[in-house]
PDB file of N, CA and C in Angstrom:
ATOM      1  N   UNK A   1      13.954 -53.138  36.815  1.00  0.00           N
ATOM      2  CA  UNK A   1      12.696 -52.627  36.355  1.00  0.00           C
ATOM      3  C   UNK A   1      12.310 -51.308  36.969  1.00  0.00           C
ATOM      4  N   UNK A   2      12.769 -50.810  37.480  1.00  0.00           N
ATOM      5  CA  UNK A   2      12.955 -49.535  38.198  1.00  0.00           C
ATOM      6  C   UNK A   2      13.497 -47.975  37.340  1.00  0.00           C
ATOM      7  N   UNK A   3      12.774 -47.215  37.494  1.00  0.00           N
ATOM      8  CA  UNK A   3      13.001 -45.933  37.052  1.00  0.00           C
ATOM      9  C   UNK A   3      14.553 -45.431  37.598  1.00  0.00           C
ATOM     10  N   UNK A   4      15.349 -44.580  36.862  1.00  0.00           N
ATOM     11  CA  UNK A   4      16.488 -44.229  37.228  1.00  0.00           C
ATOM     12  C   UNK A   4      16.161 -42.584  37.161  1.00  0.00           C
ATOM     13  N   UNK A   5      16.972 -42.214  38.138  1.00  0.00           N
ATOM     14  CA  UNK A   5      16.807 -40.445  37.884  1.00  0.00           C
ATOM     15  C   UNK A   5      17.928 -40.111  38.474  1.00  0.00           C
ATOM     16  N   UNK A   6      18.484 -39.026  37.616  1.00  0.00           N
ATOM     17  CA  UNK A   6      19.709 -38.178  37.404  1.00  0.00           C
ATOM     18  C   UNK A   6      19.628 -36.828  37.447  1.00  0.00           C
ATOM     19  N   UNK A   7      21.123 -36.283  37.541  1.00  0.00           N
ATOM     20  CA  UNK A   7      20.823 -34.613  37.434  1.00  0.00           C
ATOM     21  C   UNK A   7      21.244 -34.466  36.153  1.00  0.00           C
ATOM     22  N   UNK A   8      21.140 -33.075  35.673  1.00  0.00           N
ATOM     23  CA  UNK A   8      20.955 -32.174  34.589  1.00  0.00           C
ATOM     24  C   UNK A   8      22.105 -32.519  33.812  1.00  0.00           C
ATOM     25  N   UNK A   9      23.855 -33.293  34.404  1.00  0.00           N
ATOM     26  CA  UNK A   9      24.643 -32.754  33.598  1.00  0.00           C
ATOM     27  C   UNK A   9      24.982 -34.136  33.155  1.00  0.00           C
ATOM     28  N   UNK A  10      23.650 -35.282  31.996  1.00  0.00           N
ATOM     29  CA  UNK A  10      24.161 -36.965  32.386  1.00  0.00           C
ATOM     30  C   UNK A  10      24.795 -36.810  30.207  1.00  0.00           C
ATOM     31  N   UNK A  11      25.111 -35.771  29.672  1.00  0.00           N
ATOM     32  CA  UNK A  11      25.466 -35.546  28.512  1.00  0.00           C
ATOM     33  C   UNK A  11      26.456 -36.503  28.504  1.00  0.00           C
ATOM     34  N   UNK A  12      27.575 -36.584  28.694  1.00  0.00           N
ATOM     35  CA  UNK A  12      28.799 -37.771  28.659  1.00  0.00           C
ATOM     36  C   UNK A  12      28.591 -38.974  28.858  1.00  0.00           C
ATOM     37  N   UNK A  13      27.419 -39.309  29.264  1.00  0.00           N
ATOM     38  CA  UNK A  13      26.955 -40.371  29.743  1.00  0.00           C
ATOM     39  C   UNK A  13      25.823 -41.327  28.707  1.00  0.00           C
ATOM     40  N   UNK A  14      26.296 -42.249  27.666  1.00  0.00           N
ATOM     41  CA  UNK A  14      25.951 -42.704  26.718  1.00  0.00           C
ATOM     42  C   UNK A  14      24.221 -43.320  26.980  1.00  0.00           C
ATOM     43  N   UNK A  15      24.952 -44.492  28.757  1.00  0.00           N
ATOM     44  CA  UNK A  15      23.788 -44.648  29.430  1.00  0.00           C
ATOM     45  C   UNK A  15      22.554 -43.900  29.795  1.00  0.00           C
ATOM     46  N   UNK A  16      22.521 -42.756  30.464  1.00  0.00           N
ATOM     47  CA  UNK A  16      21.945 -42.091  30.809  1.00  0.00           C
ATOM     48  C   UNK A  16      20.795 -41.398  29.439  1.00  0.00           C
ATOM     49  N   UNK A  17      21.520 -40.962  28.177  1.00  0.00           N
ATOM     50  CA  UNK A  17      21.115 -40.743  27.126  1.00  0.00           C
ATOM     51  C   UNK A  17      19.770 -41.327  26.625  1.00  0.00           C
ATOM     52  N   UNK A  18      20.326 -43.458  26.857  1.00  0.00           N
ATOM     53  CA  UNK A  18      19.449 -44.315  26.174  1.00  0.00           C
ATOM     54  C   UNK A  18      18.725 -44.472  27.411  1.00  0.00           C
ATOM     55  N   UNK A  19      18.975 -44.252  28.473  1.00  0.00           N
ATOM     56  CA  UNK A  19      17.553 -44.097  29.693  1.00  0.00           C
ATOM     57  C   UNK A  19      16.532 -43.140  29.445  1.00  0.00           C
ATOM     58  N   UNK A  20      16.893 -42.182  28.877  1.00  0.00           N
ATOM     59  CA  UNK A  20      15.657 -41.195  28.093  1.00  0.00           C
ATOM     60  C   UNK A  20      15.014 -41.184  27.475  1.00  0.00           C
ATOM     61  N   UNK A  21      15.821 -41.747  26.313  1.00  0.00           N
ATOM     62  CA  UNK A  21      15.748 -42.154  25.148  1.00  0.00           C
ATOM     63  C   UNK A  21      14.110 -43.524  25.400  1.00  0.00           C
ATOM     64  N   UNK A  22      14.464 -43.998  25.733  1.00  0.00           N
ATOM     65  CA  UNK A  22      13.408 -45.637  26.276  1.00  0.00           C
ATOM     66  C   UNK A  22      12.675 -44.982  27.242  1.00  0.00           C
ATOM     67  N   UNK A  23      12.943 -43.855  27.783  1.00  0.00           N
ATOM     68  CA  UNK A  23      11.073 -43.825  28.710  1.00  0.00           C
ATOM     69  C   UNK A  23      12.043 -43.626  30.409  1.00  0.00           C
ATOM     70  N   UNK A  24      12.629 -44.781  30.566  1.00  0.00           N
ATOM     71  CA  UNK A  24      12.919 -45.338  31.830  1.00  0.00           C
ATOM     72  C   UNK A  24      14.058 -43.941  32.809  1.00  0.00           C
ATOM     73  N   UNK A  25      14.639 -43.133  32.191  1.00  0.00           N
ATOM     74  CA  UNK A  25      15.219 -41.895  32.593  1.00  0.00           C
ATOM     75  C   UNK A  25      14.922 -40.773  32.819  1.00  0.00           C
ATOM     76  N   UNK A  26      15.001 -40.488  33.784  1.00  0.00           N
ATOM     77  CA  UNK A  26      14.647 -39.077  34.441  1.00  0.00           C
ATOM     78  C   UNK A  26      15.754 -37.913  34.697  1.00  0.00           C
ATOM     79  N   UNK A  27      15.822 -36.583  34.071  1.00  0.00           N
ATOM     80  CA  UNK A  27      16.890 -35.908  34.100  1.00  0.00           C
ATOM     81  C   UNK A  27      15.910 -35.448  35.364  1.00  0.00           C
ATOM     82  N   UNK A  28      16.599 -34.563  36.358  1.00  0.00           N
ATOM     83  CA  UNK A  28      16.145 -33.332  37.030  1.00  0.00           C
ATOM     84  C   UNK A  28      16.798 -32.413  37.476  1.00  0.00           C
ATOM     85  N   UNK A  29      16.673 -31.561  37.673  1.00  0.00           N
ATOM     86  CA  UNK A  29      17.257 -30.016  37.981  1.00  0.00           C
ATOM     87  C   UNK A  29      16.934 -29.426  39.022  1.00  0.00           C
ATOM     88  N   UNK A  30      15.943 -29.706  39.987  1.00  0.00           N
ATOM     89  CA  UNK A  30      15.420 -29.054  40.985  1.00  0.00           C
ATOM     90  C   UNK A  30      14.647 -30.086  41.761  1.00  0.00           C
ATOM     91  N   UNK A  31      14.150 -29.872  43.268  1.00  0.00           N
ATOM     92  CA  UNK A  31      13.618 -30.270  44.013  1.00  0.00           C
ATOM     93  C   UNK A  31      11.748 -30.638  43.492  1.00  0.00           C
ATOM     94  N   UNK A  32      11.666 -29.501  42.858  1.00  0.00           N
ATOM     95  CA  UNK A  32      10.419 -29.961  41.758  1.00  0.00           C
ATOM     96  C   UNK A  32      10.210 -30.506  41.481  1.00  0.00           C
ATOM     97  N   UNK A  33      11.222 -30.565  40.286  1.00  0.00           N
ATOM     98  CA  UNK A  33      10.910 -31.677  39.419  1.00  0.00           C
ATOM     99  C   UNK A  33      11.304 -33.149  39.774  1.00  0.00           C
ATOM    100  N   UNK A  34      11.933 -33.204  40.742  1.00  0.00           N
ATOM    101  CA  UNK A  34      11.882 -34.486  41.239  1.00  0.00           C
ATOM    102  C   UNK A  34      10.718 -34.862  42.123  1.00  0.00           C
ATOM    103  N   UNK A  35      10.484 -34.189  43.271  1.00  0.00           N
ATOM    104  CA  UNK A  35       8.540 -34.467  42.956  1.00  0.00           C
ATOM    105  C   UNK A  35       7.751 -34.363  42.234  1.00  0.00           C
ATOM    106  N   UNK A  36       7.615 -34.278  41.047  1.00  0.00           N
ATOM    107  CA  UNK A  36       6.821 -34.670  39.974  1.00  0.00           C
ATOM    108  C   UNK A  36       7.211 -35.728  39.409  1.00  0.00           C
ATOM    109  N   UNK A  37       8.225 -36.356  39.444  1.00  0.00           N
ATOM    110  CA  UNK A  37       8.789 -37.867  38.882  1.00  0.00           C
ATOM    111  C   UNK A  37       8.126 -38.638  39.608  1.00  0.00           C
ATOM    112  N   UNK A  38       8.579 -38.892  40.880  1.00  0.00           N
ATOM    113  CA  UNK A  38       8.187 -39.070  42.130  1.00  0.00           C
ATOM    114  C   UNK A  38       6.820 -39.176  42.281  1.00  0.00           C
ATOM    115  N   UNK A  39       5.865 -38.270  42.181  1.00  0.00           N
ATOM    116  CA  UNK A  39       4.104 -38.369  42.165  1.00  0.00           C
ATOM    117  C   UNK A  39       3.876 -39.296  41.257  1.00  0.00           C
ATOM    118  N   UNK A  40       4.417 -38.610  39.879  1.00  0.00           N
ATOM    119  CA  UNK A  40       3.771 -39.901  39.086  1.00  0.00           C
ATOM    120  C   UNK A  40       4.366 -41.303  38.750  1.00  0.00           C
ATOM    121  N   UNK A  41       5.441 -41.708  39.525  1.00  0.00           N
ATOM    122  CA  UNK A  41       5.991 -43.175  39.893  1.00  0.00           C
ATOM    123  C   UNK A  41       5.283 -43.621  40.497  1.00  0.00           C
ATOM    124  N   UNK A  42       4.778 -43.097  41.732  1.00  0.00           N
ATOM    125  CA  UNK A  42       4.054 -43.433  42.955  1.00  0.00           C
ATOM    126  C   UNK A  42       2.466 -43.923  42.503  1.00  0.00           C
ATOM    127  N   UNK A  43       2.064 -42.870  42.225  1.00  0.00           N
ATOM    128  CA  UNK A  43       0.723 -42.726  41.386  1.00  0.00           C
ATOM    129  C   UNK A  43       0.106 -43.735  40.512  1.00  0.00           C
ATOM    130  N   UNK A  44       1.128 -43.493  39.280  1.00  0.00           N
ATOM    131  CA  UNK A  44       1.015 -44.167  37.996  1.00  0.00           C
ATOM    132  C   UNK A  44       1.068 -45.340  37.915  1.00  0.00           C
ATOM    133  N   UNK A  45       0.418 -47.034  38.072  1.00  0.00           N
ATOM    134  CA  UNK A  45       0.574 -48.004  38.114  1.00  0.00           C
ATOM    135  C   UNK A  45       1.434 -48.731  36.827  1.00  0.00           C
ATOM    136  N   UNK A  46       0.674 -47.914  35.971  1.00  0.00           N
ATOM    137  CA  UNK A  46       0.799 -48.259  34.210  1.00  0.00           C
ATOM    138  C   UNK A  46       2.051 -47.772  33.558  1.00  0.00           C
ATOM    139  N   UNK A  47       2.119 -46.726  34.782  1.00  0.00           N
ATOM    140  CA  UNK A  47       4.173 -46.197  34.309  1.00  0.00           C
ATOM    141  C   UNK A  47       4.830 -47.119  34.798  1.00  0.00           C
ATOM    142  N   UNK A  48       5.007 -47.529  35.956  1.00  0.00           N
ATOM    143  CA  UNK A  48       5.770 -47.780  36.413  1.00  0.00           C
ATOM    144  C   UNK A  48       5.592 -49.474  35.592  1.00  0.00           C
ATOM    145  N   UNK A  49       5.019 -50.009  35.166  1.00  0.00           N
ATOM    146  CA  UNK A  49       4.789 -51.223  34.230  1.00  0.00           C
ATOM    147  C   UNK A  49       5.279 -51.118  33.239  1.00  0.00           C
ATOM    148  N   UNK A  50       5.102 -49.958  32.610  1.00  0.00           N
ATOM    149  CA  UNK A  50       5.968 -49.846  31.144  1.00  0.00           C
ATOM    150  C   UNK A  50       7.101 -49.492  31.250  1.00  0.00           C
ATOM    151  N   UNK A  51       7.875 -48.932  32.560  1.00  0.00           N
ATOM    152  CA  UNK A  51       9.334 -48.730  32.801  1.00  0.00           C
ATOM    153  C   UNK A  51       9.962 -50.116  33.073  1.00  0.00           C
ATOM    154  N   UNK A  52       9.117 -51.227  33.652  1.00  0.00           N
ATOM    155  CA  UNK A  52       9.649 -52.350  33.501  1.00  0.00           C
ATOM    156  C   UNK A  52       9.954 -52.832  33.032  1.00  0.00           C
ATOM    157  N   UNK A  53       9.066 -52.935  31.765  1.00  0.00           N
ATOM    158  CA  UNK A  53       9.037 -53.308  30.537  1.00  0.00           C
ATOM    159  C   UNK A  53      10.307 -52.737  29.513  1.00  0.00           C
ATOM    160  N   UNK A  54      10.292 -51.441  29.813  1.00  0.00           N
ATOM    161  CA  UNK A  54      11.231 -50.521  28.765  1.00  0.00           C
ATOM    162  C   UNK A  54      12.857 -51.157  28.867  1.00  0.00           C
ATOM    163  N   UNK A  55      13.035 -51.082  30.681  1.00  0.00           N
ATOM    164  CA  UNK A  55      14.102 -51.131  31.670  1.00  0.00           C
ATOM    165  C   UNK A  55      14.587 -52.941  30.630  1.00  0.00           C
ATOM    166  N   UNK A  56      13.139 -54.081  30.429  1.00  0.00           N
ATOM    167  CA  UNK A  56      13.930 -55.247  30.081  1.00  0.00           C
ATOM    168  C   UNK A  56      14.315 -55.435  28.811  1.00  0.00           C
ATOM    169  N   UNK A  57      13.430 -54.274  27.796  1.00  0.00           N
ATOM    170  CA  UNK A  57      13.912 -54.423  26.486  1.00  0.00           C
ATOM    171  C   UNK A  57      15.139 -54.143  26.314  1.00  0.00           C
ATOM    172  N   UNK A  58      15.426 -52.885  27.151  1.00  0.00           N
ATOM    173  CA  UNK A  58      16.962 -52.384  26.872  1.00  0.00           C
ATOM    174  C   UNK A  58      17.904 -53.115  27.484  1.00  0.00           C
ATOM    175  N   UNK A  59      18.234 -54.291  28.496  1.00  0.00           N
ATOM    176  CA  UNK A  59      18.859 -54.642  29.300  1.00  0.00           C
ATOM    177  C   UNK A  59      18.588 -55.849  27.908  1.00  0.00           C
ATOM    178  N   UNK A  60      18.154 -56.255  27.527  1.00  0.00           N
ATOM    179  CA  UNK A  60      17.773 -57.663  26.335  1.00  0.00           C
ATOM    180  C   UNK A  60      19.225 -57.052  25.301  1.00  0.00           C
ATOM    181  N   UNK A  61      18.271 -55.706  24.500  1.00  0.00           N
ATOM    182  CA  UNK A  61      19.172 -54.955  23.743  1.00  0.00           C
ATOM    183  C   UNK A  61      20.668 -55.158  23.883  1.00  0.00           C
ATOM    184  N   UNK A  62      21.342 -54.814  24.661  1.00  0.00           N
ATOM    185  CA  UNK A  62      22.326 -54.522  25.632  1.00  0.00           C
ATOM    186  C   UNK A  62      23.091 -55.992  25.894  1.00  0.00           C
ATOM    187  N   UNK A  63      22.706 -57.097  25.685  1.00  0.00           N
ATOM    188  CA  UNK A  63      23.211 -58.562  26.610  1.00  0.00           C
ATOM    189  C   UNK A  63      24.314 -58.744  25.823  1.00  0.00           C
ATOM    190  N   UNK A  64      25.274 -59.206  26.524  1.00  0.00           N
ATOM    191  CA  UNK A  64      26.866 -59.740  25.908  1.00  0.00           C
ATOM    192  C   UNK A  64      27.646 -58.405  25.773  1.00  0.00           C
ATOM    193  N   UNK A  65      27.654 -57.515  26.210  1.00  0.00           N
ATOM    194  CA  UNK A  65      28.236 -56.149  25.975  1.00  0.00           C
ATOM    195  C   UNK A  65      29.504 -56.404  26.651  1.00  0.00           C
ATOM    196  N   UNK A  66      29.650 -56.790  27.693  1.00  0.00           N
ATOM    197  CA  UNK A  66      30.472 -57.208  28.682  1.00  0.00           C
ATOM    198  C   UNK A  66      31.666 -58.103  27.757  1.00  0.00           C
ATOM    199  N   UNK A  67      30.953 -59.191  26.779  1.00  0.00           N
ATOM    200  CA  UNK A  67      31.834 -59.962  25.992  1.00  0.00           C
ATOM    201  C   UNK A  67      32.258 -59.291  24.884  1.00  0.00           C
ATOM    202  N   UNK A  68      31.600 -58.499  24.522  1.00  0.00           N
ATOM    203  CA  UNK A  68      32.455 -57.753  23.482  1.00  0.00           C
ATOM    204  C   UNK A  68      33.406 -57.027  23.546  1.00  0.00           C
ATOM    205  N   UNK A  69      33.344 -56.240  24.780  1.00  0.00           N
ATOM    206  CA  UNK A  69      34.483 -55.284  24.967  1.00  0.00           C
ATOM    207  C   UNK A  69      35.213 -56.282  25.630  1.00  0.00           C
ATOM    208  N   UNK A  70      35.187 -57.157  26.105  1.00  0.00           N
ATOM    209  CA  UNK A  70      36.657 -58.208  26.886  1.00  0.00           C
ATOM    210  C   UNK A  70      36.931 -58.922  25.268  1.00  0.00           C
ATOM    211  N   UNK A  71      36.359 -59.186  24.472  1.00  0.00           N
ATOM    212  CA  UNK A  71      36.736 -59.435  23.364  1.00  0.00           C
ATOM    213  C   UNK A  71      37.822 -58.521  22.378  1.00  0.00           C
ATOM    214  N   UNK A  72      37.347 -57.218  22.085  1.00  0.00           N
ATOM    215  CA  UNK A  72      38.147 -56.310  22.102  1.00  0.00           C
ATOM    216  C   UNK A  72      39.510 -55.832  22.633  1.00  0.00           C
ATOM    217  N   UNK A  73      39.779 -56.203  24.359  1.00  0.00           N
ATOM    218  CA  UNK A  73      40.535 -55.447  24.733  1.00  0.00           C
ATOM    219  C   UNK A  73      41.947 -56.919  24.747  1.00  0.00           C
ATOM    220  N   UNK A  74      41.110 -57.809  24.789  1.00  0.00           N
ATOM    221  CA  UNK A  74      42.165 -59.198  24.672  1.00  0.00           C
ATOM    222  C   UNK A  74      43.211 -58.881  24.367  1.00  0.00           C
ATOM    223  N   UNK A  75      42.866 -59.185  22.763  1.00  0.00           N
ATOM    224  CA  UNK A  75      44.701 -58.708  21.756  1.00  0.00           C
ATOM    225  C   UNK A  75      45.195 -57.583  22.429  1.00  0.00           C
ATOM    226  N   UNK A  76      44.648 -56.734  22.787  1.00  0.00           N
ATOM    227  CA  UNK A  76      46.028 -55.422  23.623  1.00  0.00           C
ATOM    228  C   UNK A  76      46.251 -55.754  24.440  1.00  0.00           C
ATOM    229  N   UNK A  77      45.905 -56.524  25.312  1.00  0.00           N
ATOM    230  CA  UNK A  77      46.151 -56.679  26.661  1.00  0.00           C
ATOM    231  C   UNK A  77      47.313 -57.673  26.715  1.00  0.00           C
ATOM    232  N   UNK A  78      47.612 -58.800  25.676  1.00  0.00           N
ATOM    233  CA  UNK A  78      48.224 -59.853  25.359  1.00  0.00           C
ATOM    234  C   UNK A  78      49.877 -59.044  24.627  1.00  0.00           C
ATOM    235  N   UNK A  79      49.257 -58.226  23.930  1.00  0.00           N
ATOM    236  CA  UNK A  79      50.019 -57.238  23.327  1.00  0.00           C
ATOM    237  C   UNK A  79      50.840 -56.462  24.502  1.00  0.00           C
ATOM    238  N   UNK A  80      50.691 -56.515  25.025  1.00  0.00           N
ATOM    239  CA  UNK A  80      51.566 -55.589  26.474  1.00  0.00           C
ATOM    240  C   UNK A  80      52.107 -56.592  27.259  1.00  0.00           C
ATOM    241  N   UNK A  81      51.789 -57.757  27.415  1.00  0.00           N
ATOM    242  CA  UNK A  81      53.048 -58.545  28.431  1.00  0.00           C
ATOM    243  C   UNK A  81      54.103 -58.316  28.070  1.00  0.00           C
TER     244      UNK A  81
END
């Protein structure tokens, strides 16, 4: 339930994308702007509630991901003994 924050270069990064995307991601670039994340994490009661919130929809979103791709990689993997 926790805010995540990253630097500037999270483009390759599918995750990082849908952390933005939902509220719960923080790009930053400078010492700045990470105190301004920072103030208003600290600050903001009602942010940091709706990042909880955001953080469980997407982690809901997201459930069995783990089984799909071991689902996926099975047959190749069986395929190579």
């Amino acid at each position: 339930g926790s805010a995540v924050i990253f630097g500037p270069d999270y483009q390759r990064f599918s995750e990082a994308k849908d952390f933005i995307e939902y509220g719960i991601g923080f790009s930053i670039s400078n010492s700045q702007s990470f105190s301004k994340i920072m103030q208003s994490l600290i600050k903001d009661a009602g942010l940091r509630k709706k990042i909880k919130s955001k953080t469980e929809e997407l982690f809901q979103k997201n459930a069995g991901a783990s089984e799909k791709i071991m689902s996926y990689c099975e047959p190749i993997l069986k395929n190579n003994e």
